[in-house]
C-alpha atoms as a PDB file:
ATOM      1  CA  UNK A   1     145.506  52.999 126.289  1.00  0.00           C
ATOM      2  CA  UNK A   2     144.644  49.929 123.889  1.00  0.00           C
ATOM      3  CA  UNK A   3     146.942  48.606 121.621  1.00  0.00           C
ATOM      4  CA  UNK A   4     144.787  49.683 118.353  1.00  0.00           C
ATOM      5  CA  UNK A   5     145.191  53.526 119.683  1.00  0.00           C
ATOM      6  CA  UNK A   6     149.300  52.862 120.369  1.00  0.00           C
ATOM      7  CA  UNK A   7     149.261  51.399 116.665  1.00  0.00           C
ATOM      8  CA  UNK A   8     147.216  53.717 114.591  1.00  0.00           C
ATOM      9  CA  UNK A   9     146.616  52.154 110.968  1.00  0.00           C
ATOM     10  CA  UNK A  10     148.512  55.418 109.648  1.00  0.00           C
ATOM     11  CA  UNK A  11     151.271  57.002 111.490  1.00  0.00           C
ATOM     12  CA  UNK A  12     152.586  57.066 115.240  1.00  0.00           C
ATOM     13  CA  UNK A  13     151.161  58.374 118.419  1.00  0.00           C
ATOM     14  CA  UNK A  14     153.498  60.490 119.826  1.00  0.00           C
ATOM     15  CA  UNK A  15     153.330  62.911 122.903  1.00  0.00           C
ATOM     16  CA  UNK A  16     152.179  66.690 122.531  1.00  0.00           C
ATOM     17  CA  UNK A  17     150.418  65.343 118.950  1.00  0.00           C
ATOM     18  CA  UNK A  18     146.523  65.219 118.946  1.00  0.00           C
ATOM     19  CA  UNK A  19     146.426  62.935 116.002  1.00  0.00           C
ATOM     20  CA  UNK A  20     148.317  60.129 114.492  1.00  0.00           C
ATOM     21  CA  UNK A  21     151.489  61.977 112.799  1.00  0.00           C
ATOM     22  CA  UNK A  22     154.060  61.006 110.562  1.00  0.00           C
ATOM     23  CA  UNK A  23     157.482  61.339 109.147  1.00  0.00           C
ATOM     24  CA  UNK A  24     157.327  64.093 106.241  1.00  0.00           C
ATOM     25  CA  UNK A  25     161.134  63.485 105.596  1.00  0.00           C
ATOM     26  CA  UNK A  26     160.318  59.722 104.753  1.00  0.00           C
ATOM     27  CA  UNK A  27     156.753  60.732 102.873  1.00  0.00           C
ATOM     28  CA  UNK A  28     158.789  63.305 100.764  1.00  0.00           C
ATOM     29  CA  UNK A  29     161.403  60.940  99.892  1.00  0.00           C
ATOM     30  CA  UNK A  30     159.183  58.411  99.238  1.00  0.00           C
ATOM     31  CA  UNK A  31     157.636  60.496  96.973  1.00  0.00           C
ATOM     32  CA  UNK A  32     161.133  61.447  95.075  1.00  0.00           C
ATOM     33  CA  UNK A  33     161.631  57.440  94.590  1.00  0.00           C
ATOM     34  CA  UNK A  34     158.382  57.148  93.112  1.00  0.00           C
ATOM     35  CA  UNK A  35     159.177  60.607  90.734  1.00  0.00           C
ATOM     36  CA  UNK A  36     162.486  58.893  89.841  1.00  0.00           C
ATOM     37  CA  UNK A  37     161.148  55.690  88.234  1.00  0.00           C
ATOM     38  CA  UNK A  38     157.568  57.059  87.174  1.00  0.00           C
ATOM     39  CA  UNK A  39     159.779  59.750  85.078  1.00  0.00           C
ATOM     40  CA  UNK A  40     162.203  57.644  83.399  1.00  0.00           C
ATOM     41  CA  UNK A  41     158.992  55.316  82.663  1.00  0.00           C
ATOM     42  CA  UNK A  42     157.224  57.822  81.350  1.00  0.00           C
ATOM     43  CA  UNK A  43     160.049  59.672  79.016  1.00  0.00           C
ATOM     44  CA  UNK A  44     160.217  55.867  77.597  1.00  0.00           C
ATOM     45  CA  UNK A  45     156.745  55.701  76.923  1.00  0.00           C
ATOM     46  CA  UNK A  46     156.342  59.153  75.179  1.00  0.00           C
ATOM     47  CA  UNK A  47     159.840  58.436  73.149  1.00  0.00           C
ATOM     48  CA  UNK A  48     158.930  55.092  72.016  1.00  0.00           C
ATOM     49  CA  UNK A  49     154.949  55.967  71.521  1.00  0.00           C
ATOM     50  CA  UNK A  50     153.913  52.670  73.974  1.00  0.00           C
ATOM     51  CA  UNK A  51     152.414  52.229  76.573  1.00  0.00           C
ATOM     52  CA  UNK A  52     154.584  49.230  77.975  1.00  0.00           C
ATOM     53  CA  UNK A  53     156.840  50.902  79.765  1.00  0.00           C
ATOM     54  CA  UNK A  54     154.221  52.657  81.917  1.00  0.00           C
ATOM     55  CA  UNK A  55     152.042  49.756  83.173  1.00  0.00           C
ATOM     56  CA  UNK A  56     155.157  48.165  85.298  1.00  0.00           C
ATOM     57  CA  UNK A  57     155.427  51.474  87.152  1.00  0.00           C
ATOM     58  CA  UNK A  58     151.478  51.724  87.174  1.00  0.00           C
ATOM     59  CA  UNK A  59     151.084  48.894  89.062  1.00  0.00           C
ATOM     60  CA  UNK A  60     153.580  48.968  92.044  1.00  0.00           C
ATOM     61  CA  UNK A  61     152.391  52.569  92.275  1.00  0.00           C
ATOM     62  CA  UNK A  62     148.331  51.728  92.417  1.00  0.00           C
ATOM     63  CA  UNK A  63     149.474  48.513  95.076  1.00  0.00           C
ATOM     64  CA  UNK A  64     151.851  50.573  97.092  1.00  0.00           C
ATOM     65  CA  UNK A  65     149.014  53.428  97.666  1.00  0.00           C
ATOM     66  CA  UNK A  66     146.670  50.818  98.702  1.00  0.00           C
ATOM     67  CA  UNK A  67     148.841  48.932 100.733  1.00  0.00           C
ATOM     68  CA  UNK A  68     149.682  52.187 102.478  1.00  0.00           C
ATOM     69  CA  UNK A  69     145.968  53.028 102.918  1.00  0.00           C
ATOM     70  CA  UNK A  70     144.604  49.293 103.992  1.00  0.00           C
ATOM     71  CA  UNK A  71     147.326  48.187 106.126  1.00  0.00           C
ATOM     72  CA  UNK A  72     149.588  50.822 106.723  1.00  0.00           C
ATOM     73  CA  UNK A  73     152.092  53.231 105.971  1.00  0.00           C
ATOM     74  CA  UNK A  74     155.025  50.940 107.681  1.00  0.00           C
ATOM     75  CA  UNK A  75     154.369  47.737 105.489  1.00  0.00           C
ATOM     76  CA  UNK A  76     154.746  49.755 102.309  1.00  0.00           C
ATOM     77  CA  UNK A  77     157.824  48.757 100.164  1.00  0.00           C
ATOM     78  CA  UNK A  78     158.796  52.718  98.884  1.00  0.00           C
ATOM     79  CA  UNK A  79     157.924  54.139 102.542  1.00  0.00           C
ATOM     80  CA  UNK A  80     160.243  51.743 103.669  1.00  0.00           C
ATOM     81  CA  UNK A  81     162.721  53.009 101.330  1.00  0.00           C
ATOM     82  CA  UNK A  82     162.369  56.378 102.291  1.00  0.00           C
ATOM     83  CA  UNK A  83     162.972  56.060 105.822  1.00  0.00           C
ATOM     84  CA  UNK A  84     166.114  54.436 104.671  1.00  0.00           C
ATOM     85  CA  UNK A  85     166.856  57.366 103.381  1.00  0.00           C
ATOM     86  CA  UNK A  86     166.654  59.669 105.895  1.00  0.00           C
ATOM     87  CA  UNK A  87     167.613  57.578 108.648  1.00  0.00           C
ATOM     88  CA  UNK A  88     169.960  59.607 109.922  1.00  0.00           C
ATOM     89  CA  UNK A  89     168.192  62.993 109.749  1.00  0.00           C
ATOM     90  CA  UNK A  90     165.645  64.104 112.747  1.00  0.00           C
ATOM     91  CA  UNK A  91     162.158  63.189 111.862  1.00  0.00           C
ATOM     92  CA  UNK A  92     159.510  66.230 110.869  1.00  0.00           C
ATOM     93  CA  UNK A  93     156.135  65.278 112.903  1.00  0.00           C
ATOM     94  CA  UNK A  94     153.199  65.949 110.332  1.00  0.00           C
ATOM     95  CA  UNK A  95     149.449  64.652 110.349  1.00  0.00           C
ATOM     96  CA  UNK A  96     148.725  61.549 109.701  1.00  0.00           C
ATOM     97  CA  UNK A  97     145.137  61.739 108.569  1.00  0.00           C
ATOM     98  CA  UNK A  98     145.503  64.353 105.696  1.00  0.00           C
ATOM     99  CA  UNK A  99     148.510  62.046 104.270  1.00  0.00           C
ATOM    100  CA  UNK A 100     146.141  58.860 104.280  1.00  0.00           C
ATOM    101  CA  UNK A 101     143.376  61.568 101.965  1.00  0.00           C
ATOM    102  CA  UNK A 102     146.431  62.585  99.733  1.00  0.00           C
ATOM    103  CA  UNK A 103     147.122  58.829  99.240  1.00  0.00           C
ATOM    104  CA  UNK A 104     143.780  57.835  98.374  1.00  0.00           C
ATOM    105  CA  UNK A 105     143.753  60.347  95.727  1.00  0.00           C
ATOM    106  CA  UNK A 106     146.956  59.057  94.753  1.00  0.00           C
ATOM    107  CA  UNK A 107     145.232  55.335  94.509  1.00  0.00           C
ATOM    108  CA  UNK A 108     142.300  56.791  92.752  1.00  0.00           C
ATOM    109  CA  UNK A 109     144.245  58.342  90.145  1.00  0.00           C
ATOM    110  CA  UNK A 110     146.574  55.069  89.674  1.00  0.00           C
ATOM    111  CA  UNK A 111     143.686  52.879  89.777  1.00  0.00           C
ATOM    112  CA  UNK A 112     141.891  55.276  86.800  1.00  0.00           C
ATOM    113  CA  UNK A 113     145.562  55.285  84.908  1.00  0.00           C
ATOM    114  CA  UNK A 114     146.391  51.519  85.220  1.00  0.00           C
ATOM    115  CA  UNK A 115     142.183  51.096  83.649  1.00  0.00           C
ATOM    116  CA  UNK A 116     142.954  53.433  81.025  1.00  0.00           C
ATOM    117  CA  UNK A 117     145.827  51.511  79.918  1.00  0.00           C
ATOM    118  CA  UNK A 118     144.681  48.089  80.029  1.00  0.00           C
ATOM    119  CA  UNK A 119     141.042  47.283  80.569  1.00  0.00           C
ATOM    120  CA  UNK A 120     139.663  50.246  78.239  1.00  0.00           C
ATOM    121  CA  UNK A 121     142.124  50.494  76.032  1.00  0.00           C
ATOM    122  CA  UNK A 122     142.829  54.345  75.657  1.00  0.00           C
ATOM    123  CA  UNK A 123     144.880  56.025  73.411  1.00  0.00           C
ATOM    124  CA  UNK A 124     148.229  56.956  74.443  1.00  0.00           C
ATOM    125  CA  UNK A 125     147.842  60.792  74.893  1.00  0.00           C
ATOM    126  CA  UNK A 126     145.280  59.937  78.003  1.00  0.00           C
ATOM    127  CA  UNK A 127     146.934  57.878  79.651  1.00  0.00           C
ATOM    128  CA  UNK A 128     150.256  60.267  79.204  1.00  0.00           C
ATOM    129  CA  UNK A 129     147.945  63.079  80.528  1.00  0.00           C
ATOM    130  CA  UNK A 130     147.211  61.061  83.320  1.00  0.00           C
ATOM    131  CA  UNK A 131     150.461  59.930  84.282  1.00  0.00           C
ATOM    132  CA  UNK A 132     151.686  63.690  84.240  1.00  0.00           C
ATOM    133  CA  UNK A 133     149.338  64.501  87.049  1.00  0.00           C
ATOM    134  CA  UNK A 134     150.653  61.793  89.177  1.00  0.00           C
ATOM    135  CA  UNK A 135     154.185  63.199  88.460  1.00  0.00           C
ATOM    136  CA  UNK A 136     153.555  66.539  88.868  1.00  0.00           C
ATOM    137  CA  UNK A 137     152.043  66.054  92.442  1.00  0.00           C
ATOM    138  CA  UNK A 138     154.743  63.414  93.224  1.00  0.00           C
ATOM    139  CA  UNK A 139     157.317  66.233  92.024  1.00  0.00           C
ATOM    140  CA  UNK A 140     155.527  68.637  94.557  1.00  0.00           C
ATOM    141  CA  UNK A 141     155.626  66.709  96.803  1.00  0.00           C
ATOM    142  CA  UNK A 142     159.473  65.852  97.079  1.00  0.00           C
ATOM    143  CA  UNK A 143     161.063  68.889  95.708  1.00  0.00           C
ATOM    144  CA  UNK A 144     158.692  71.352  97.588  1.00  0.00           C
ATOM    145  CA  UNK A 145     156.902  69.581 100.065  1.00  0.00           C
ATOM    146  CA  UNK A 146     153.464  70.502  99.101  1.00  0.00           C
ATOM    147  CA  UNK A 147     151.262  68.130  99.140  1.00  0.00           C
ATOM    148  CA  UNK A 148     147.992  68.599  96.851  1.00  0.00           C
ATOM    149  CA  UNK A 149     145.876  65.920  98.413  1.00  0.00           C
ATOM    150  CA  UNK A 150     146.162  67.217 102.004  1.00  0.00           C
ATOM    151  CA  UNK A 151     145.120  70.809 100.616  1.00  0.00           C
ATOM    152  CA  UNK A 152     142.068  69.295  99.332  1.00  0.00           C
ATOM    153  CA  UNK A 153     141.198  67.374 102.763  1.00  0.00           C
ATOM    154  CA  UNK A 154     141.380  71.102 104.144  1.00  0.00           C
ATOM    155  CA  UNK A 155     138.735  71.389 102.000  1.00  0.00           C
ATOM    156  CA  UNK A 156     136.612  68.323 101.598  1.00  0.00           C
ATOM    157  CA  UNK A 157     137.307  66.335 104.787  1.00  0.00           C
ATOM    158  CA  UNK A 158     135.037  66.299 107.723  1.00  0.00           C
ATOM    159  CA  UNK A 159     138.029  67.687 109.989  1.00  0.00           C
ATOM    160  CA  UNK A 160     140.928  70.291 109.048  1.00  0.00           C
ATOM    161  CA  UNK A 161     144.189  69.107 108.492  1.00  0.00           C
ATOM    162  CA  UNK A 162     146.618  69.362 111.338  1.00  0.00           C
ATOM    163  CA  UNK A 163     150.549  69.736 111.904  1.00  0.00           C
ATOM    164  CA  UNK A 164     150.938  70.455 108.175  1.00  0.00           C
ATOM    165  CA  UNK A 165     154.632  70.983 106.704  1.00  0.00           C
ATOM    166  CA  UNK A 166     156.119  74.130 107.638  1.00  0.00           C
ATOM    167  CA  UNK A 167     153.555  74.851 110.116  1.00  0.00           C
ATOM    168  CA  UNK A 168     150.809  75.894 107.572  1.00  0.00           C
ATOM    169  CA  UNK A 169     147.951  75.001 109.289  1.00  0.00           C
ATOM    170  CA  UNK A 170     149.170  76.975 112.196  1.00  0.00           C
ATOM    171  CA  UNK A 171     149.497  80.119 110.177  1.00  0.00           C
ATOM    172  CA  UNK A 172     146.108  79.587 108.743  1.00  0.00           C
ATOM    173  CA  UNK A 173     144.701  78.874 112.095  1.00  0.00           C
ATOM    174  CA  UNK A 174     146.616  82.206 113.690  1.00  0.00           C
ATOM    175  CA  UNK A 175     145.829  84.491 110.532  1.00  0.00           C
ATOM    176  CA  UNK A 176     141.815  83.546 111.319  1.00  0.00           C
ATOM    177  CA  UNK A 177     142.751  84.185 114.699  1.00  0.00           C
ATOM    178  CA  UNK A 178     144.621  87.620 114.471  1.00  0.00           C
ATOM    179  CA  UNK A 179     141.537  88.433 111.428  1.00  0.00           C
ATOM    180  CA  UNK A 180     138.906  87.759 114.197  1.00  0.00           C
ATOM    181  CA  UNK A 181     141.079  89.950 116.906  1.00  0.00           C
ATOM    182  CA  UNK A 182     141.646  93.099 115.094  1.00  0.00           C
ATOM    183  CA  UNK A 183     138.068  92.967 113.856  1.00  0.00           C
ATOM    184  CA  UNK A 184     136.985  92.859 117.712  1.00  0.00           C
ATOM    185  CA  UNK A 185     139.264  95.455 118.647  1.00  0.00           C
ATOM    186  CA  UNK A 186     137.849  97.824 115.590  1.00  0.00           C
ATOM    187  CA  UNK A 187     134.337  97.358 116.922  1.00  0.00           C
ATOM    188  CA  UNK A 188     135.199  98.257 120.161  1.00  0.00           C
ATOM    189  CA  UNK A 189     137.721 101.276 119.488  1.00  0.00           C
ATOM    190  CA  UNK A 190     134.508 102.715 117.124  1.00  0.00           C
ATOM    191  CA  UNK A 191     132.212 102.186 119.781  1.00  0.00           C
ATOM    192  CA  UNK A 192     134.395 104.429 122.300  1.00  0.00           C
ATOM    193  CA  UNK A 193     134.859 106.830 119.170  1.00  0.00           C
ATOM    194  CA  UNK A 194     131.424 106.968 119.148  1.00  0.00           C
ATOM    195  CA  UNK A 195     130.762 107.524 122.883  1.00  0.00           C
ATOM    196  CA  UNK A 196     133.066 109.883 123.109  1.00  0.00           C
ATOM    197  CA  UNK A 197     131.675 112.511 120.376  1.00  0.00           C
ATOM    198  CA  UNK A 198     128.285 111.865 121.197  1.00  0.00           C
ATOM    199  CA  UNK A 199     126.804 115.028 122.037  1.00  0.00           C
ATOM    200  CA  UNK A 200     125.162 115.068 125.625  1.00  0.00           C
ATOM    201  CA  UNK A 201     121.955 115.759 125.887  1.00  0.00           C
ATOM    202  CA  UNK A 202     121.346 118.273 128.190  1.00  0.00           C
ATOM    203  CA  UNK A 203     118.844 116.719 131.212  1.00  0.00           C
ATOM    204  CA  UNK A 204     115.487 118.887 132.545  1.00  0.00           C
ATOM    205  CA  UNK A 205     116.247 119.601 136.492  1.00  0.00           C
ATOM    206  CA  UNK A 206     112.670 120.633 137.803  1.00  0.00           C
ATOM    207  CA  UNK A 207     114.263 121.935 141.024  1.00  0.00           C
ATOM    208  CA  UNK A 208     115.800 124.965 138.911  1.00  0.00           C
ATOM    209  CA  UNK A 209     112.220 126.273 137.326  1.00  0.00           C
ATOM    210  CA  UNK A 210     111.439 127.245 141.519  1.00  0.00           C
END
């Protein structure tokens, strides 16, 4: 095995895992740093009617996403917090590849917010709007883990998301599964049904008109 497929850009290789995974302890406590300082940036901002204290928290938030997403989860400055954190707790194995499309999203919609504030100028209220979408998925995120941005690879990326939190791709998986199963099993149990009440038709024996 080659060094690049040991050291996946995103995540760890670890046995029994098809893809890249990674810690969703660290990612959700990550996110809860990220909540903490984005929300007491943002009450400032709404209290005071500027947009100053916002573009500070803007900022390492739009470099930390693409830092995370152009060289790597482990040389980010908040993931590295957030292992810190939950050093001592035993790491939950999730996908690596729907985390990189959740922080993506995350970079788009920093990149957008940190433009809005500076380079076109908006009025407050957007950029306010936009900054309560970031919180609200960082908030899901930490407090619930649910994670917005690898639903949405479910549905836009090229492959399904794997080893989600709390084993929801599994479900999904065995729910299609079971769906397709009983739905086989109907189709056959009708067609015995139906072989079964058939009426016979009676056959002509030539032998018996002698």
């Amino acid at each position: 095995m080659s060094k690049k497929e040991d050291k996946p850009l995103i995540g760890v290789v670890k046995p029994g895992y098809s893809v890249p995974v990674i810690n969703e302890r660290a990612v959700r406590a990550a996110a809860g740093i990220l909540f903490l300082f984005g929300g007491i940036a943002y009450a400032n901002a709404f209290f005071t009617n500027s947009i100053e204290p916002l573009q500070p928290f803007g900022f390492v938030f739009m470099v930390d996403m693409l830092i995370r997403v152009s060289l790597g989860d482990r040389w980010s400055p908040v993931m590295a917090l957030g292992r810190l954190a939950v050093r001592g707790q035993q790491p939950e194995w999730v996908g690596a590849p729907q985390k990189e499309f959740a922080w993506w999203l995350g970079f788009g919609l920093a990149l957008t917010s940190c433009g809005a504030m500076g380079f076109f100028g908006a009025e407050l209220w957007v950029t306010l709007a936009l900054c309560a979408l970031c919180l609200t998925l960082l908030f899901l995120e930490s407090a619930f883990g649910i994670c917005v941005g690898c639903q949405l690879q479910s549905l836009f990326g090229k492959q399904p998301p794997l080893y989600c939190p709390g084993g929801v791709c599994e479900v999904d998986s065995s729910d299609t599964d079971s769906s397709a199963t009983d739905s086989s099993d109907a189709n056959g149990e009708s067609l015995a049904t139906e072989l079964l009440i058939r009426p016979r038709t009676p056959t002509h024996n030539p032998s018996s008109q002698l």
